[in-house]
Protein backbone atom coordinates (compact mmCIF):
# COMPACT_ATOMS: atom_id res chain seq x y z
CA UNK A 1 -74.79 86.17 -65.32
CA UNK A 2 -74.25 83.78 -62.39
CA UNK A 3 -71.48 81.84 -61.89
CA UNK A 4 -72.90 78.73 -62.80
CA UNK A 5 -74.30 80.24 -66.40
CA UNK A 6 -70.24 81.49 -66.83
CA UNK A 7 -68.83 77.98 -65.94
CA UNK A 8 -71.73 76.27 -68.63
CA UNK A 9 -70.91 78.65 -70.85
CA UNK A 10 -66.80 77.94 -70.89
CA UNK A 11 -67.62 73.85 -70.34
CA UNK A 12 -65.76 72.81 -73.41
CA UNK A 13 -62.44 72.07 -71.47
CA UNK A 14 -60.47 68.91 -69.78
CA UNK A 15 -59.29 69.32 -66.12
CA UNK A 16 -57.52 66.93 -63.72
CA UNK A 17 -59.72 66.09 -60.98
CA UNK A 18 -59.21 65.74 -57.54
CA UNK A 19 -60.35 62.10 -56.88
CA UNK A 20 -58.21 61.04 -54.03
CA UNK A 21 -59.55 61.98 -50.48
CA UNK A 22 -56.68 62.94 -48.17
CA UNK A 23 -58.08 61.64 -44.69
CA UNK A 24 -56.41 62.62 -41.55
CA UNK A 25 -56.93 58.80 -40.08
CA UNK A 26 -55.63 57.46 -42.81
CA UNK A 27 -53.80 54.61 -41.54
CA UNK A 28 -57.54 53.36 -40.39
CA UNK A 29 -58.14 52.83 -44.64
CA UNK A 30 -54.44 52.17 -45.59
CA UNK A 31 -55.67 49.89 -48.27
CA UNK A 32 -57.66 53.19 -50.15
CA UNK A 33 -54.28 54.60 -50.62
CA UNK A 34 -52.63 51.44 -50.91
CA UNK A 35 -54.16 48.07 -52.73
CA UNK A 36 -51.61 46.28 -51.13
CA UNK A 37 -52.65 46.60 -47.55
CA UNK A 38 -54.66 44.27 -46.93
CA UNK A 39 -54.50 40.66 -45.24
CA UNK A 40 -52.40 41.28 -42.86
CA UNK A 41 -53.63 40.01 -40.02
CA UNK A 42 -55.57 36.75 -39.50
CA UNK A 43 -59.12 39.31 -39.29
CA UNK A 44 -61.65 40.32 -41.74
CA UNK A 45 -61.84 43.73 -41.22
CA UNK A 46 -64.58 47.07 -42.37
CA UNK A 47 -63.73 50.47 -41.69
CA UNK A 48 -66.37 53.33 -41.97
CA UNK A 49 -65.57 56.75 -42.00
CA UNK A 50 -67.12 60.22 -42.71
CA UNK A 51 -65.26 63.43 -42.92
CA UNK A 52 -67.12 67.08 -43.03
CA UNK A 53 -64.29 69.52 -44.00
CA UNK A 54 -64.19 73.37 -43.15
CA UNK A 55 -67.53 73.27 -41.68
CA UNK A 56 -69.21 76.60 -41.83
CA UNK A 57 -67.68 77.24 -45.63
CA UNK A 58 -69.84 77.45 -48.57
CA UNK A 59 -69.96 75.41 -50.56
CA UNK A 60 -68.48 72.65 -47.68
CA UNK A 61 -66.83 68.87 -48.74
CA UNK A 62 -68.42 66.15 -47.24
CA UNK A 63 -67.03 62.52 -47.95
CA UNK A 64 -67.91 59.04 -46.95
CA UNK A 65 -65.91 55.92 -47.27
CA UNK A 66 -65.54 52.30 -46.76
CA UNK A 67 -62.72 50.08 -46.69
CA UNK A 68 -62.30 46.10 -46.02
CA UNK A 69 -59.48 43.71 -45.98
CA UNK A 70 -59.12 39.88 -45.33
CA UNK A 71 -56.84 37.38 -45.80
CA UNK A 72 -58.03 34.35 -48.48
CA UNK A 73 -57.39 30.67 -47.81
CA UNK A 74 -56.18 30.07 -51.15
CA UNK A 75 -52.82 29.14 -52.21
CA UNK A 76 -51.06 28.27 -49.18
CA UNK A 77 -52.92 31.62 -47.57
CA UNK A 78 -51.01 33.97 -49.57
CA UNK A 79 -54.48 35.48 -51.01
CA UNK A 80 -55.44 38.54 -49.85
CA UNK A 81 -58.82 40.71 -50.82
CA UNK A 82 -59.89 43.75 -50.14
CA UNK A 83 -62.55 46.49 -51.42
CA UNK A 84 -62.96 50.10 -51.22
CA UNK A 85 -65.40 52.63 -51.96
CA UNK A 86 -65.96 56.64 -51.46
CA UNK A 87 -68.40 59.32 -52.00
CA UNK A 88 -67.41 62.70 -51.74
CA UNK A 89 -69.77 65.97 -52.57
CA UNK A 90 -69.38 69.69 -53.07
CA UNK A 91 -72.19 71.73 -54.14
CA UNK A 92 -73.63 70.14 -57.35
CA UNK A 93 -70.84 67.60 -57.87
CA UNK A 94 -70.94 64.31 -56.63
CA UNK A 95 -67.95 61.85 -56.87
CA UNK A 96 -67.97 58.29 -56.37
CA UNK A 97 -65.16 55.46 -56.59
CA UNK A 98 -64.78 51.93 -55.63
CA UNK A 99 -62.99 48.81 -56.41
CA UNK A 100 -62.08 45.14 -55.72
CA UNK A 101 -58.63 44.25 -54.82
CA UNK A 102 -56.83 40.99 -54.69
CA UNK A 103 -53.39 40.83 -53.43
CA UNK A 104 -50.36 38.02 -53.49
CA UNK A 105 -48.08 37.65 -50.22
CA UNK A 106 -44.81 36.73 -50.68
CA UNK A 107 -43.04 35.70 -46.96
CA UNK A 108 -39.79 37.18 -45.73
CA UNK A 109 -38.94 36.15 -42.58
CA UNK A 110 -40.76 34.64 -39.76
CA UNK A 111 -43.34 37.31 -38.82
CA UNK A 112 -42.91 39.74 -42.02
CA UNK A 113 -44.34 39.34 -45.70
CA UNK A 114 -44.58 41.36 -48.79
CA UNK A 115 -47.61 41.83 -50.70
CA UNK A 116 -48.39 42.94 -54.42
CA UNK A 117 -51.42 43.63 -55.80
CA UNK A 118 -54.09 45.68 -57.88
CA UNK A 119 -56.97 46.89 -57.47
CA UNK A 120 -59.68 47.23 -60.59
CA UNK A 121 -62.91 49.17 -60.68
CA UNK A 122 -65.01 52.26 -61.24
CA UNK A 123 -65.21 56.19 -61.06
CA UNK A 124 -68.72 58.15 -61.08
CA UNK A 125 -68.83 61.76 -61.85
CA UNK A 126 -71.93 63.64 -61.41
CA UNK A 127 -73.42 67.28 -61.59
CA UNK A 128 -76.90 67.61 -59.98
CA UNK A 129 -78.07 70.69 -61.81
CA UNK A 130 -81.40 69.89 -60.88
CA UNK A 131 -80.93 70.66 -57.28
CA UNK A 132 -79.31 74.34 -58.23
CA UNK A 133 -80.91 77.12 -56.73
CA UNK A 134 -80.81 80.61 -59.35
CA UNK A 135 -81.23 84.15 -58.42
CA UNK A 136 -83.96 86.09 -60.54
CA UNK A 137 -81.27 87.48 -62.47
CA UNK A 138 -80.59 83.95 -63.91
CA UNK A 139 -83.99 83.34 -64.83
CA UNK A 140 -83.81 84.66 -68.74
CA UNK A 141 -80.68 82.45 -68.95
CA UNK A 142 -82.63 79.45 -67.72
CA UNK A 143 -85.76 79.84 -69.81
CA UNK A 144 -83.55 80.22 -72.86
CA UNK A 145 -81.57 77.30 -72.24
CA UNK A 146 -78.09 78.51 -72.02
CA UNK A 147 -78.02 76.76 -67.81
CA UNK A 148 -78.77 73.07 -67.70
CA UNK A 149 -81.73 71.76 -66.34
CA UNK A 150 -80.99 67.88 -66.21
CA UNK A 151 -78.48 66.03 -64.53
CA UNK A 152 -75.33 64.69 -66.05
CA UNK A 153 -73.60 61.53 -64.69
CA UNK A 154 -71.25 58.69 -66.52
CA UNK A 155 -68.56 56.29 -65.30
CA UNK A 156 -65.44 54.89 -66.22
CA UNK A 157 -62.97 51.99 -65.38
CA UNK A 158 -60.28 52.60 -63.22
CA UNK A 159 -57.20 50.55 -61.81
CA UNK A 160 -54.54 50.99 -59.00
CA UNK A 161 -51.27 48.85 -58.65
CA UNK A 162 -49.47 49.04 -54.91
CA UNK A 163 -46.83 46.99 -52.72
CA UNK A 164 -47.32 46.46 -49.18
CA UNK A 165 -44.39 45.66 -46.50
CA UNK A 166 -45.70 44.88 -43.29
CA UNK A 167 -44.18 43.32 -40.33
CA UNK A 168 -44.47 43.04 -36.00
CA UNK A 169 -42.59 47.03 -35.91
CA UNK A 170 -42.91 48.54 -39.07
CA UNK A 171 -45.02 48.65 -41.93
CA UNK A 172 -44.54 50.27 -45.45
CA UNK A 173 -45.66 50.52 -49.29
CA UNK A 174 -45.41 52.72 -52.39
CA UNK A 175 -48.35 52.52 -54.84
CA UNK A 176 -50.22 54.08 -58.07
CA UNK A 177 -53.82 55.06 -58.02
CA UNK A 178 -55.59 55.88 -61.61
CA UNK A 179 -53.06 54.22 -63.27
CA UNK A 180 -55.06 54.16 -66.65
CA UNK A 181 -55.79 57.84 -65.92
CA UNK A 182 -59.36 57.38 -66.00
CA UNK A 183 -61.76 60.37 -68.01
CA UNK A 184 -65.03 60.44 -67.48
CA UNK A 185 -66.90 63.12 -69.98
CA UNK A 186 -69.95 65.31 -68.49
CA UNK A 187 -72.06 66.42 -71.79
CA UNK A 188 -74.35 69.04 -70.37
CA UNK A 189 -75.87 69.69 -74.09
CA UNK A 190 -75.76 66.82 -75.32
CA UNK A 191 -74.06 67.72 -78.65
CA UNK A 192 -71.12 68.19 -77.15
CA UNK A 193 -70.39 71.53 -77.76
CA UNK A 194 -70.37 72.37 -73.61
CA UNK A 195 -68.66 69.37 -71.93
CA UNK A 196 -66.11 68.88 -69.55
CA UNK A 197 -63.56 66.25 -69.33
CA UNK A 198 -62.24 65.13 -65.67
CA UNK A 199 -58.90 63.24 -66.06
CA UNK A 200 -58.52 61.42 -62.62
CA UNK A 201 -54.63 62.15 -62.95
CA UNK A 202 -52.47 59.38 -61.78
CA UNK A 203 -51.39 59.86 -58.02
CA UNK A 204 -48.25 58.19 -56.31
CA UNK A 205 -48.04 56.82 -52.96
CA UNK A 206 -45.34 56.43 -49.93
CA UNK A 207 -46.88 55.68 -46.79
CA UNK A 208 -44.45 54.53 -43.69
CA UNK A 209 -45.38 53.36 -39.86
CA UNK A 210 -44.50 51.61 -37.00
CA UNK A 211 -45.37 50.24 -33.62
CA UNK A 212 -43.00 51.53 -31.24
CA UNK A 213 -43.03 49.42 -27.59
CA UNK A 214 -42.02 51.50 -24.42
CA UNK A 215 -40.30 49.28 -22.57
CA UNK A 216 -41.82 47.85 -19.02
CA UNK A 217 -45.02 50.01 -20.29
CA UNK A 218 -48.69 49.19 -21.96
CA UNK A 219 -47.59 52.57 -23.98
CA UNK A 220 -46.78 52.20 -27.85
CA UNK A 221 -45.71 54.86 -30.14
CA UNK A 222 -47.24 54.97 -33.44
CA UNK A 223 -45.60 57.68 -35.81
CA UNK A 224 -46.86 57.20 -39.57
CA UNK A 225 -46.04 59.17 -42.64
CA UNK A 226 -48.21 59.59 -45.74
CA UNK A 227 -47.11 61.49 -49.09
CA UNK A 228 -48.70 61.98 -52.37
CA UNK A 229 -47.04 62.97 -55.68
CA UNK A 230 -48.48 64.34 -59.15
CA UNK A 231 -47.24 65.86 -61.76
CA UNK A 232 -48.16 69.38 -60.53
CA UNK A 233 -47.21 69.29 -56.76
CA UNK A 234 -46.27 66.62 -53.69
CA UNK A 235 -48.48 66.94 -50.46
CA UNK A 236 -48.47 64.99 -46.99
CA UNK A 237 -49.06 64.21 -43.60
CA UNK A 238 -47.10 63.50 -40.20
CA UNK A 239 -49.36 61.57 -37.73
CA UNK A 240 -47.82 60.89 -34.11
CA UNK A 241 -49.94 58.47 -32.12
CA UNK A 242 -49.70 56.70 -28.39
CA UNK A 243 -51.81 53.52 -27.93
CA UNK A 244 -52.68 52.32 -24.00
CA UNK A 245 -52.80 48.76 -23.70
CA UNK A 246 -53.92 48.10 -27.19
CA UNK A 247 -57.19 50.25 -26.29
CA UNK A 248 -57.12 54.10 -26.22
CA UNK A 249 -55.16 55.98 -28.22
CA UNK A 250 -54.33 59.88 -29.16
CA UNK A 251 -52.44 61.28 -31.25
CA UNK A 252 -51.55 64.70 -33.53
CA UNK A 253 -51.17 65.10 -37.18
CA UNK A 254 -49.62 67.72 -39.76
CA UNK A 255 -51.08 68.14 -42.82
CA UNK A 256 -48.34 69.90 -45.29
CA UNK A 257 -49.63 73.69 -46.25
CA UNK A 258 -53.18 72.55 -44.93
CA UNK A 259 -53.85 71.84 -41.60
CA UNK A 260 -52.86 70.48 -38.35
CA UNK A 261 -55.36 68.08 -36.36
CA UNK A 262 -56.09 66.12 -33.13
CA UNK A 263 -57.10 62.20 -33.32
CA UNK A 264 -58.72 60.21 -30.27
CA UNK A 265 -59.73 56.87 -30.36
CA UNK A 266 -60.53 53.08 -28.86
CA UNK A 267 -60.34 49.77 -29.83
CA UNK A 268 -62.76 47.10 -28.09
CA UNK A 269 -64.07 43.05 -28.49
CA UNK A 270 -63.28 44.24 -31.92
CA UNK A 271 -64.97 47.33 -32.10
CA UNK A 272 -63.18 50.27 -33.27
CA UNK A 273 -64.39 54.17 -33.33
CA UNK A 274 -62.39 57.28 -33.67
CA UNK A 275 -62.20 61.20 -34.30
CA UNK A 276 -60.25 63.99 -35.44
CA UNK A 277 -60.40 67.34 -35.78
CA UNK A 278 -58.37 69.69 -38.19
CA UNK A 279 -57.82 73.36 -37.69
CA UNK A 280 -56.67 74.58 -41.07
CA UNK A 281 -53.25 76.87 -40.89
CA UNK A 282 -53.19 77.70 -44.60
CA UNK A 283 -54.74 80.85 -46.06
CA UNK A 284 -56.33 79.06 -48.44
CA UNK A 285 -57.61 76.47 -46.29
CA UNK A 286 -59.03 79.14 -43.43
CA UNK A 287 -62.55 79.24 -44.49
CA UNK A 288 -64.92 77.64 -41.79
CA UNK A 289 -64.96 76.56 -38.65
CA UNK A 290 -62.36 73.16 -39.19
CA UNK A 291 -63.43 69.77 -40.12
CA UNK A 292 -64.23 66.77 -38.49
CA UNK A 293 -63.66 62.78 -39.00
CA UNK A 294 -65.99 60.39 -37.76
CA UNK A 295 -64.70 56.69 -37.76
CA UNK A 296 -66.26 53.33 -36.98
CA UNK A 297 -64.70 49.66 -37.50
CA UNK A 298 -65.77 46.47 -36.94
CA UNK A 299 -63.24 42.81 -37.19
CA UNK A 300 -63.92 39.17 -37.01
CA UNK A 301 -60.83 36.47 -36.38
CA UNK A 302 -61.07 33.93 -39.30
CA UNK A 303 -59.34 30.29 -38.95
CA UNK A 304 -58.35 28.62 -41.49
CA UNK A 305 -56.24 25.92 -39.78
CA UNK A 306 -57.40 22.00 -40.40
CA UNK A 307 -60.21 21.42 -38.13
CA UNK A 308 -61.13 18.25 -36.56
CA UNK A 309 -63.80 16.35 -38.96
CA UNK A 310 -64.46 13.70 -35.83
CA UNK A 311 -65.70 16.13 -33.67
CA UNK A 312 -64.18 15.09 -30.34
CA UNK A 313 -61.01 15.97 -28.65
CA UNK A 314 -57.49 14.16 -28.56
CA UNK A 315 -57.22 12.33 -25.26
CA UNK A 316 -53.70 14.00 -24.52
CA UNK A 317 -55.67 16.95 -23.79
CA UNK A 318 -59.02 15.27 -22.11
């Protein structure tokens, strides 16, 4: 019997999934760790990103994601909104999650704020048995029934609470994801006597940065720190960047018992791209060829000062 008939066959069962993506750029998508990261500059801002990890492996992840902030002029500005979305895949299983966030900024001092906020929306587990491929030995199982022939997908609501300090040299923010620990049931019989149950276990978040000047330099140092907690183990990353000029930047990363990485990337007329690339240094993790991180970015300055409703200029400026 294949391994897909033997997990069918022992289906009954609830397991904490994985749901989170751990992205080596992550402070380019702060606000999918964080739903208090957003609006916190004076630009609406999209972030794109794909990541194909331990390429070579089989079966290999692949995940896509989106992320977008901007500030709201609503209430004195202190709005904020943001959304978020992902997709990630391995073999037949298919993940999806998004949300809407919407954020409060509270001021505290001249060029620092903090912001709360949550973040409501959806998770979307799928197994694509239809796309499985069986040896011959499998076939008697298949014809009898005892493998799945029809795909199984269903959703449920999830929600995220986070805090967000951010000022001109250092930024930081703790947060919850799945804080309704989310369960979304895959019936592969339909009487429910093979189903599994993925919890989407809550996950806590400490994320820390800054923007280091070198003095009489266009060089900036940006070191960043990233940890996640659960009630099983705490992971993170170490990311060491140095921006030119507010342009190019590189930088290295350390992924705790996973990985360590390089990052490259450029910022220009609002256009942002950048890479990585991880070479795994746990056992566990060794299987492939690395992974790589494809980002893209795009932002737009947004005024919402009081604008001149007679159309022509003061004459102490003519």
């Amino acid at each position: 019997m294949s391994l897909i008939a033997v997990t069918v066959a022992s289906l009954a069962v609830t397991v904490d999934a994985q749901v989170d993506m751990m992205m080596t750029n992550y402070v380019e998508a702060l606000n999918y760790y964080n739903a208090a990261a957003i609006g916190t500059s004076d630009y609406l801002r999209m972030r794109v990103g794909g990541r194909w990890d331990r390429i070579g492996a089989d079966p290999a992840t692949k995940s896509f994601m989106l992320t977008g902030d901007m500030p709201l002029p609503l209430l004195g500005n202190k709005l904020a909104a943001g959304v978020v979305a992902q997709r990630e895949s391995i073999g037949l299983y298919r993940n999806i999650t998004a949300g809407l966030q919407c954020g409060y900024k509270i001021t505290t001092g001249r060029s620092s704020s903090v912001t709360l906020a949550v973040q409501a929306g959806i998770i979307d587990n799928e197994f694509r048995w239809s796309e499985r491929e069986l040896p011959e030995s499998d076939a008697a199982s298949d014809e009898a029934g005892d493998i799945p022939i029809e795909d199984q997908r269903h959703s449920a609501v999830d929600l995220s609470l986070g805090a967000f300090y951010n000022s001109r040299h250092f930024w930081a923010g703790v947060s919850v994801t799945h804080l309704n620990r989310s369960q979304v049931t895959l019936d592969v019989d339909g009487d429910g006597d093979n189903a599994v149950a993925f919890n989407a276990g809550r996950k806590f978040y400490l994320m820390v940065g800054g923007n280091i000047p070198i003095k009489n330099t266009l060089f900036e140092i940006q070191p960043s720190m990233l940890l996640r907690a659960d009630r099983d183990r705490v992971t993170g990353q170490l990311t060491a960047r140095v921006r030119y000029n507010r342009f190019l930047w590189a930088g290295v990363a350390w992924r705790h018992d996973d990985a360590v990485a390089l990052l490259l990337g450029a910022e220009f007329s609002n256009i942002f791209i950048g890479y990585s690339y991880d070479r795994a240094v746990a056992d566990v993790s060794r299987r492939g060829r690395g992974s790589h991180e494809v980002w893209g970015g795009y932002k737009v300055k947004l005024d919402f000062g009081p604008r001149n409703r007679y159309g022509h200029k003061s004459i102490r400026i003519m």
